[in-house]
Protein backbone atom coordinates (compact mmCIF):
# COMPACT_ATOMS: atom_id res chain seq x y z
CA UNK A 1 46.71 -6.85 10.01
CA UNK A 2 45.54 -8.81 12.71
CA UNK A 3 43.25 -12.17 11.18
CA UNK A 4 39.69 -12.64 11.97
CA UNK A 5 38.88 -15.90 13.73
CA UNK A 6 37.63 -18.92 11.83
CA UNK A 7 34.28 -18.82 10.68
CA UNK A 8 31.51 -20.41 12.90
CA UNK A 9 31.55 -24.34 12.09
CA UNK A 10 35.09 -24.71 11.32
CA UNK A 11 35.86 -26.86 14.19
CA UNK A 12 33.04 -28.69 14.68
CA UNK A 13 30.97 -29.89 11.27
CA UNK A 14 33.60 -31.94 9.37
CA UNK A 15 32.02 -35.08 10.19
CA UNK A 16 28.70 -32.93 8.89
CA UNK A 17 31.02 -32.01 6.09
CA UNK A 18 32.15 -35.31 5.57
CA UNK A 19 28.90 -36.78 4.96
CA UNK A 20 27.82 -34.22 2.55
CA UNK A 21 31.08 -34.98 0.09
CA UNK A 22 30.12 -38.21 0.33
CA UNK A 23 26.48 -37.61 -0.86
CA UNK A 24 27.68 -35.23 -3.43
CA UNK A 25 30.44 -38.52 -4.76
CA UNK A 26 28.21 -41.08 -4.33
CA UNK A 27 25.34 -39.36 -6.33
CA UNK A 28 28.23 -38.25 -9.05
CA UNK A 29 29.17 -42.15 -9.49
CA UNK A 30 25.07 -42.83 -9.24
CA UNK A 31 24.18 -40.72 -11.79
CA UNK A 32 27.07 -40.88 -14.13
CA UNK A 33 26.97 -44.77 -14.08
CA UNK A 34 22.85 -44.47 -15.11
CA UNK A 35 23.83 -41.92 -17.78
CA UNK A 36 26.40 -44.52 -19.13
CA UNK A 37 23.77 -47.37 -18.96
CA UNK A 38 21.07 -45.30 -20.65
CA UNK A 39 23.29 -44.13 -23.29
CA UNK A 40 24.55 -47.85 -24.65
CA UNK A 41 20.81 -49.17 -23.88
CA UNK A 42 19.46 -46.72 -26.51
CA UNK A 43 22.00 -47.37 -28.32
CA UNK A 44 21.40 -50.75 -28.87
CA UNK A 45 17.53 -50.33 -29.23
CA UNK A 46 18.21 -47.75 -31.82
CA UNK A 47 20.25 -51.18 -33.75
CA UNK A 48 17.88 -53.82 -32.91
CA UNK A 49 14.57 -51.35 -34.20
CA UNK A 50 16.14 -49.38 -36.83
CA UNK A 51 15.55 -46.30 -35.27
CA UNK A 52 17.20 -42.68 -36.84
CA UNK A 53 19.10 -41.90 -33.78
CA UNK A 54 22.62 -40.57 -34.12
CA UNK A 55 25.12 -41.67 -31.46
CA UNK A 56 25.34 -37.58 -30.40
CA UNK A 57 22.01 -37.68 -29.86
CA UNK A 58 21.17 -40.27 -27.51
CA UNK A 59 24.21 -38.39 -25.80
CA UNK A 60 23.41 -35.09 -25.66
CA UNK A 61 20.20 -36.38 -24.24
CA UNK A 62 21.66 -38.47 -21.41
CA UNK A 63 24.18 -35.69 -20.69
CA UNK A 64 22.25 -32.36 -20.49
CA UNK A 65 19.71 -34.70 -17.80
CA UNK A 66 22.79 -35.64 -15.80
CA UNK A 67 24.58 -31.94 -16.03
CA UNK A 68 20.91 -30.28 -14.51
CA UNK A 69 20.59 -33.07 -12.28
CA UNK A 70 23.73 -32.16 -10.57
CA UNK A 71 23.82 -28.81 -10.19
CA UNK A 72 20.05 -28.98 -8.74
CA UNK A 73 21.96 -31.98 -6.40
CA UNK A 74 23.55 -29.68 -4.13
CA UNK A 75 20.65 -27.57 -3.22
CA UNK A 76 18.61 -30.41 -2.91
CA UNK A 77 21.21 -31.92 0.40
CA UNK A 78 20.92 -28.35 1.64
CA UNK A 79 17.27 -28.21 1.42
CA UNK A 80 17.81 -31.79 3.72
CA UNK A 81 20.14 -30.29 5.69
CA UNK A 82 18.01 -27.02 6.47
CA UNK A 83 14.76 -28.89 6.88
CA UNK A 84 15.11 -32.43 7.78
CA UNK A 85 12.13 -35.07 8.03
CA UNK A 86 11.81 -35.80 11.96
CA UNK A 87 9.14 -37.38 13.30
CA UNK A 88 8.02 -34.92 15.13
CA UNK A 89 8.36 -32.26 11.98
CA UNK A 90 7.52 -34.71 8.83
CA UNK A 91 3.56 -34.53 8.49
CA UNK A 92 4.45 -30.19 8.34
CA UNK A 93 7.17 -30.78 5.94
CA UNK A 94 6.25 -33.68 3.46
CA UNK A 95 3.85 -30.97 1.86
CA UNK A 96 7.04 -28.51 1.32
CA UNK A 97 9.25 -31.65 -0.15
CA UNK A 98 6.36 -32.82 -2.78
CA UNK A 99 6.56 -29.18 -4.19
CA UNK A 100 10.01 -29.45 -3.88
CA UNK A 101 9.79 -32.43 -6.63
CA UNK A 102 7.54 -30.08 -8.57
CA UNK A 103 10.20 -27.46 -8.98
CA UNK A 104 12.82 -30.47 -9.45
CA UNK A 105 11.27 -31.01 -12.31
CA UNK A 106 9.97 -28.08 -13.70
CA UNK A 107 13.60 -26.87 -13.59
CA UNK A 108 15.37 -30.35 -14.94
CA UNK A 109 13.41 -29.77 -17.98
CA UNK A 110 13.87 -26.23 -18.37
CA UNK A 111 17.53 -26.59 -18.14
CA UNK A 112 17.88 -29.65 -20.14
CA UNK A 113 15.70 -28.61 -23.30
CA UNK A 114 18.01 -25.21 -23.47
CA UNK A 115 21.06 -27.36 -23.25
CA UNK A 116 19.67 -29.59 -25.84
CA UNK A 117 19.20 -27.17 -28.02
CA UNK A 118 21.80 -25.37 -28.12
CA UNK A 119 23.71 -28.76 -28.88
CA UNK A 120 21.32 -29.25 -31.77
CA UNK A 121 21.27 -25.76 -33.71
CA UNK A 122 25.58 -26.10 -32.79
CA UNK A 123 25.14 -29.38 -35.10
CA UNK A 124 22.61 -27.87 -37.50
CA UNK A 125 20.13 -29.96 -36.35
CA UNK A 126 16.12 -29.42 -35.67
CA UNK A 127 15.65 -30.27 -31.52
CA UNK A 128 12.05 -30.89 -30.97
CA UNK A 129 10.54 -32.06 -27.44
CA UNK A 130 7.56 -32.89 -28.35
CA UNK A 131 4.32 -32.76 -26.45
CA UNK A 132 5.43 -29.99 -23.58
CA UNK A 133 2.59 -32.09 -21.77
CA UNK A 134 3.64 -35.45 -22.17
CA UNK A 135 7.08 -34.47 -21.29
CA UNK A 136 6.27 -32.92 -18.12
CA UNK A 137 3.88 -35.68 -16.91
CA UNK A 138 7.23 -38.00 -17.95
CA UNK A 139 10.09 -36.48 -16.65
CA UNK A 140 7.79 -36.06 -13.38
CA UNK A 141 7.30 -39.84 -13.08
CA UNK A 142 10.94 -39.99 -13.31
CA UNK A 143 12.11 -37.24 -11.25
CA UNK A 144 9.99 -37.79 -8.38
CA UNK A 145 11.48 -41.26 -7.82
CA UNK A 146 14.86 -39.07 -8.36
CA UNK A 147 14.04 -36.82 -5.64
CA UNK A 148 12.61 -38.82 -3.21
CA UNK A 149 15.35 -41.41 -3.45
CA UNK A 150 17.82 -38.96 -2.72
CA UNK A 151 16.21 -37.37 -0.27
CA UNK A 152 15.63 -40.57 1.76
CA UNK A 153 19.47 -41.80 1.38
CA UNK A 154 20.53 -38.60 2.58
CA UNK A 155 18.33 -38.80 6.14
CA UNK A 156 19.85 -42.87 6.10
CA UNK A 157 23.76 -41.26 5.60
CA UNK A 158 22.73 -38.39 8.57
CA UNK A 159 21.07 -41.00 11.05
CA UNK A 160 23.81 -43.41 10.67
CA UNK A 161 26.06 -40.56 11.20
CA UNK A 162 24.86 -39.37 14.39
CA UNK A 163 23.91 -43.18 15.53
CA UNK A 164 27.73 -43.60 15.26
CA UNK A 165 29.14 -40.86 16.65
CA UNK A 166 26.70 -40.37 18.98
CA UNK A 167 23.86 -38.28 19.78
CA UNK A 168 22.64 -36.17 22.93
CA UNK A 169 19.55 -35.38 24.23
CA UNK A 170 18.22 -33.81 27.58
CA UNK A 171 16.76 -35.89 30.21
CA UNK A 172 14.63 -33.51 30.30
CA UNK A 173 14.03 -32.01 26.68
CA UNK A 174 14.20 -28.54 26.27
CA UNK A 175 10.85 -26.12 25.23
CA UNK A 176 11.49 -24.08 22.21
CA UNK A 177 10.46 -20.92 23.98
CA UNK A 178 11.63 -19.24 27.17
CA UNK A 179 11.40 -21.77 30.10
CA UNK A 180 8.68 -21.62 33.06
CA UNK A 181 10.27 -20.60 36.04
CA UNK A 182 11.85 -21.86 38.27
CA UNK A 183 14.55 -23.28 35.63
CA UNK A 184 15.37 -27.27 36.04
CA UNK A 185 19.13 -27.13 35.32
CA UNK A 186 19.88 -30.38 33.83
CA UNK A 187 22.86 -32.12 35.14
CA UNK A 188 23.26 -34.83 32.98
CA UNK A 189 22.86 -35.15 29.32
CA UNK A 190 21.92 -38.82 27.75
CA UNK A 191 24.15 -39.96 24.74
CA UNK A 192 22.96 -42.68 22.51
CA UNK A 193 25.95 -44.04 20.42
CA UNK A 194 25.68 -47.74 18.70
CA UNK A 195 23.04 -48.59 20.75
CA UNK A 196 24.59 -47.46 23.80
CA UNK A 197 22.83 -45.10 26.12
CA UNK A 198 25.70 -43.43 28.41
CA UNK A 199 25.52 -39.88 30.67
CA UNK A 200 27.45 -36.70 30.19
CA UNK A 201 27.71 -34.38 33.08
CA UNK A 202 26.88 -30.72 32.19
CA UNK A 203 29.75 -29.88 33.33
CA UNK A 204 31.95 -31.44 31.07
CA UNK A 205 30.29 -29.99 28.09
CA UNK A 206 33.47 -26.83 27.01
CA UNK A 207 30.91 -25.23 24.60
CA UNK A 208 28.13 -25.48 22.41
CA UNK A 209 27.84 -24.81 18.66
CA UNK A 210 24.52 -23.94 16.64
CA UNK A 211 24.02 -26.37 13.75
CA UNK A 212 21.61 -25.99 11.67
CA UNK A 213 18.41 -27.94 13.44
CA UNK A 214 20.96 -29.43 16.20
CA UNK A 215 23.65 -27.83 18.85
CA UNK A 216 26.83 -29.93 18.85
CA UNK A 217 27.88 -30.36 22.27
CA UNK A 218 31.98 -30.74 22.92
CA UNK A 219 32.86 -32.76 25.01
CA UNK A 220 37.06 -34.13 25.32
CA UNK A 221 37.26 -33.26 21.67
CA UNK A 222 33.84 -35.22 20.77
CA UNK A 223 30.64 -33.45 19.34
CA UNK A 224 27.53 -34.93 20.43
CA UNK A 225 24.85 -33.40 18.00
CA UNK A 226 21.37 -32.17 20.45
CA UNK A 227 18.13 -31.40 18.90
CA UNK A 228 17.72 -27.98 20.01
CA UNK A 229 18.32 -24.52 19.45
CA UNK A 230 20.84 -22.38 20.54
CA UNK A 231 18.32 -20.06 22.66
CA UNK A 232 16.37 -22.78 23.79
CA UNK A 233 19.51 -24.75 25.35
CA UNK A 234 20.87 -21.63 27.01
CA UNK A 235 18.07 -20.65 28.41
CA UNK A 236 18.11 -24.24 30.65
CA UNK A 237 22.10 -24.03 31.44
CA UNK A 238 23.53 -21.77 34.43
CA UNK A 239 24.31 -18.26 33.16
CA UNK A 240 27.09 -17.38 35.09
CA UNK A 241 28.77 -21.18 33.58
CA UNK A 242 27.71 -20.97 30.14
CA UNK A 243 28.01 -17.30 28.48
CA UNK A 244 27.00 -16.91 24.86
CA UNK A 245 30.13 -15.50 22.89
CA UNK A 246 28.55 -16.00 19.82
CA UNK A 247 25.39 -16.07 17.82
CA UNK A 248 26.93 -19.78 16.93
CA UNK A 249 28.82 -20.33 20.59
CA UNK A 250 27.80 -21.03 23.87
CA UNK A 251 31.08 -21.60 26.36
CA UNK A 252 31.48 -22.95 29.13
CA UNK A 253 33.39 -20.04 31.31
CA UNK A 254 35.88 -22.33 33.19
CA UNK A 255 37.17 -23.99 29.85
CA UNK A 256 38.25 -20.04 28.13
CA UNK A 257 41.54 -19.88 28.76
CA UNK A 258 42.43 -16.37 27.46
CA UNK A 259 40.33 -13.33 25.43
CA UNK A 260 41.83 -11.76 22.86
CA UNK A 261 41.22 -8.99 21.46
CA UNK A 262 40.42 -7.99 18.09
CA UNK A 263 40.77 -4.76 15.96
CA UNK A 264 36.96 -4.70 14.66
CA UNK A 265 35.50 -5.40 18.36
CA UNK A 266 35.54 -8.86 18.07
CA UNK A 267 37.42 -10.95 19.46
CA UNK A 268 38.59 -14.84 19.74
CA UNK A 269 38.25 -16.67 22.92
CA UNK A 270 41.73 -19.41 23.25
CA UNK A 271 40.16 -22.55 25.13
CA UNK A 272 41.51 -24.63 27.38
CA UNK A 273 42.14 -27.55 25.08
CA UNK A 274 43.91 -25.51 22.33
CA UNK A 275 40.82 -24.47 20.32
CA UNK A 276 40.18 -20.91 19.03
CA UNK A 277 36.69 -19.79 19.05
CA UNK A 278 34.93 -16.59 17.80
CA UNK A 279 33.40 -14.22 19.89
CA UNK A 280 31.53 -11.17 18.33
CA UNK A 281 31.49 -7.73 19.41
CA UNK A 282 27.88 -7.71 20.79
CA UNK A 283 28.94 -10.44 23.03
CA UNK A 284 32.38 -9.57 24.18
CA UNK A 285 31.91 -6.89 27.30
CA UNK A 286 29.08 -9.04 28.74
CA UNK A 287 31.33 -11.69 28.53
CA UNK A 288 34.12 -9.96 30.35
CA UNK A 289 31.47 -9.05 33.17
CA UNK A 290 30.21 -12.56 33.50
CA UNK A 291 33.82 -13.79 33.85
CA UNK A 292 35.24 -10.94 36.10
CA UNK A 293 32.58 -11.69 38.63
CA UNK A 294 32.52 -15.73 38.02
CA UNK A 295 34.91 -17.64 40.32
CA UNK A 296 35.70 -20.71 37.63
CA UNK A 297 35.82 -24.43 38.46
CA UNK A 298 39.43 -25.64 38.71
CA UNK A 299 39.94 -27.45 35.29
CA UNK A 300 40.05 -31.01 34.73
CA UNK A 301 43.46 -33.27 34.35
């Protein structure tokens, strides 16, 4: 049976992926380390004041806070991910992100009470929260520092990320919807990097891959991340250079160095510089059109 080509972002968000283990392993160490240092702090006040608190107590406490936390964690850094704080998009989205704390929390204490006490009745022991009121108003001044702390290191890990590898913007930014005729066909794209502002010709870019709220540009086996869509970027590039392939991929004609064809329709497209792209059904004849009538740029050394 002939394999399906890799799935869209395969080649081009490890560094994206990258970051986001290190969120996930630097919050794990964050967390765990607090849940240590809250456990053997009640501990000791539970000496010093003579309070009734078993060791498995404080425990289960500490624990069943860090186990919700962290499975909440990862849909919190895709929540980031999907709808990042921009300057241009953070007075719409702030509203979304404070009810986002509200659920945080509503759902850290749901989750941690039912943990709790199930660990209680499993050691025949009475589990009582208290004031459902007091606790919320609590756990919220708590959480929301949570939330907000990790949703600010997490825009800090993605800026850096980009500043260093570099990120690419129009000289001419693109309009979200379909552009006013006649099209300006940028020729040069600007790429900040460390503080650096350098050009990239259009026609060096081999294709274009939808990520999330950016398109990462490749360019000699660098991605340059571009705040845009997809749409919105082809629609200011040359059709008969760039040819979508892909709901994900936009390629640049010259660099496709052979179509091959798959069993379901689809196909993968083998670029110049080794890489193996997808290219869906819907796509594929119109690409084969484009091509048979293009007359490709001789490629580069």
């Amino acid at each position: 049976m002939t394999r399906q080509p890799p799935p869209p972002g395969l080649e081009l968000d490890r560094a994206h992926r990258r970051r986001r283990l290190f969120m996930i392993v630097f919050w794990l160490l964050a967390f765990g380390s607090a849940t240590v240092s809250n456990i053997l702090t009640l501990r000791i006040d539970a000496e010093r004041f003579g309070l009734p608190t078993e060791t498995w107590q404080i425990v289960t406490n500490e624990v069943t806070s860090l186990a919700v936390s962290l499975l909440m964690l990862p849909f919190l850094l895709r929540a980031c991910d999907r709808w990042p704080l921009h300057t241009d998009t953070w007075r719409r989205r702030l509203p979304l992100y404070v009810l986002g704390s509200v659920a945080w929390c509503a759902l850290h204490i749901a989750g941690m009470d039912l943990l709790r006490l199930a660990v209680f009745t499993l050691m025949g022991a009475r589990f009582d929260p208290g004031s459902l009121s007091l606790q919320a108003l609590y756990e919220y001044l708590k959480d929301v520092r949570t939330f907000f702390i990790v949703v600010a290191v997490w825009h800090m890990v993605e800026w850096f990320g980009r500043h260093v590898k570099g990120e690419a913007r129009l000289l001419d930014a693109p309009d979200e919807g379909p552009p006013v005729e006649p099209v300006d066909r940028p020729e040069r794209f600007l790429v900040r990097k460390l503080g650096r502002d350098f050009l990239v010709a259009t026609a060096d870019i081999e294709w274009a891959q939808a990520s999330g709220n950016y398109v990462n540009l490749r360019v000699r086996a660098r991605d340059y991340p571009l705040r845009s869509t997809l749409a919105a970027l082809e629609a200011r590039l040359d059709p008969a250079v760039f040819v979508r392939a892909h709901r994900s991929y936009l390629v640049h004609l010259a660099q496709v160095s052979a179509i091959e064809p798959l069993d379901a329709g689809d196909a993968r497209l083998h670029m110049a510089d080794g890489t193996v792209l997808p290219c869906s059904r819907r796509y594929r004849e119109s690409l084969r059109a484009v091509a048979a009538g293009a007359e490709p740029s001789p490629a580069k050394a």
